[in-house]
Protein backbone atom coordinates (compact mmCIF):
# COMPACT_ATOMS: atom_id res chain seq x y z
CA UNK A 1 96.90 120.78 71.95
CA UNK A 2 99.19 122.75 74.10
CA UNK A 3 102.34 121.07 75.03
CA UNK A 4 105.00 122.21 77.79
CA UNK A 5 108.06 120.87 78.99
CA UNK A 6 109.80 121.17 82.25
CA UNK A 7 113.55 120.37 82.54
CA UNK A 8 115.08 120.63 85.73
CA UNK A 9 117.61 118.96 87.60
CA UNK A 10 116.84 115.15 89.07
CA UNK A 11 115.28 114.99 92.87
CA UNK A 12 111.99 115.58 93.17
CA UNK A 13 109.21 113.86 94.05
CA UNK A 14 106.71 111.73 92.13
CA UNK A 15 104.07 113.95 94.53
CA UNK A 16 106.63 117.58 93.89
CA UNK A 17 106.12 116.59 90.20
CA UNK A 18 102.09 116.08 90.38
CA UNK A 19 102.02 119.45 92.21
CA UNK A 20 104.11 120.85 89.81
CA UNK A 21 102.16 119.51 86.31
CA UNK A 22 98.85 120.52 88.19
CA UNK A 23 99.74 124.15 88.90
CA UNK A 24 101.54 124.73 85.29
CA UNK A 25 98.29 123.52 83.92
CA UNK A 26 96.13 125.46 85.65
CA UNK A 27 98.00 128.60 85.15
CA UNK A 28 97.92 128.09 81.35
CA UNK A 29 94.18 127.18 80.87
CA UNK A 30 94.07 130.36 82.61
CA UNK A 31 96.44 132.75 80.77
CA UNK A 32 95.36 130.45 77.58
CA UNK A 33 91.58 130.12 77.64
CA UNK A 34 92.14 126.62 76.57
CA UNK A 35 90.61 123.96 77.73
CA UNK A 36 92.88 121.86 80.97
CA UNK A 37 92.28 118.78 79.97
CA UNK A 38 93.74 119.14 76.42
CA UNK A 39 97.07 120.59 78.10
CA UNK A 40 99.91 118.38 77.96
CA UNK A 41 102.91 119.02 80.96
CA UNK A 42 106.15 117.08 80.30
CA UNK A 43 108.98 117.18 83.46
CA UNK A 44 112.21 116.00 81.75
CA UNK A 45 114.78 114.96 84.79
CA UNK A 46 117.77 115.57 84.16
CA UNK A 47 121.10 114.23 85.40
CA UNK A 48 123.09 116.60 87.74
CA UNK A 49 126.16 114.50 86.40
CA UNK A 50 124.63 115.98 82.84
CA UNK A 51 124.38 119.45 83.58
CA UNK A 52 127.04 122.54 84.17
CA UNK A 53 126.88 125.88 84.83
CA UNK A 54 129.24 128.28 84.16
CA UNK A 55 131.71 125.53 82.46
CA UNK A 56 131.46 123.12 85.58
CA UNK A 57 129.83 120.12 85.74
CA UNK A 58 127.07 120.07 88.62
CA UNK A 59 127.77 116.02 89.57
């Protein structure tokens, strides 16, 4: 079974995430071959307080 995982920053949507984990899975099963319903999505939020680019912090 496929499995992908999404981080990004905290903020969106329950619905922006839905959209998100549909789309990624259809692209896949489509690249892929394999079957959509055996593709797992996982969107890990993450904290902007826990994140920094370029040695600052984002939060």
């Amino acid at each position: 079974m496929p499995f992908i995982q999404i981080n990004q920053l905290d903020g969106m949507t329950a619905e922006g995430k839905a959209r998100v984990i549909e789309a990624v899975t259809a692209a896949y099963a489509e690249a892929s071959g394999k079957d959509p319903a055996k593709v797992w999505v996982h969107v890990n939020d993450m904290p902007h307080d826990s994140f920094g680019i370029g040695g600052k912090a984002l939060g």
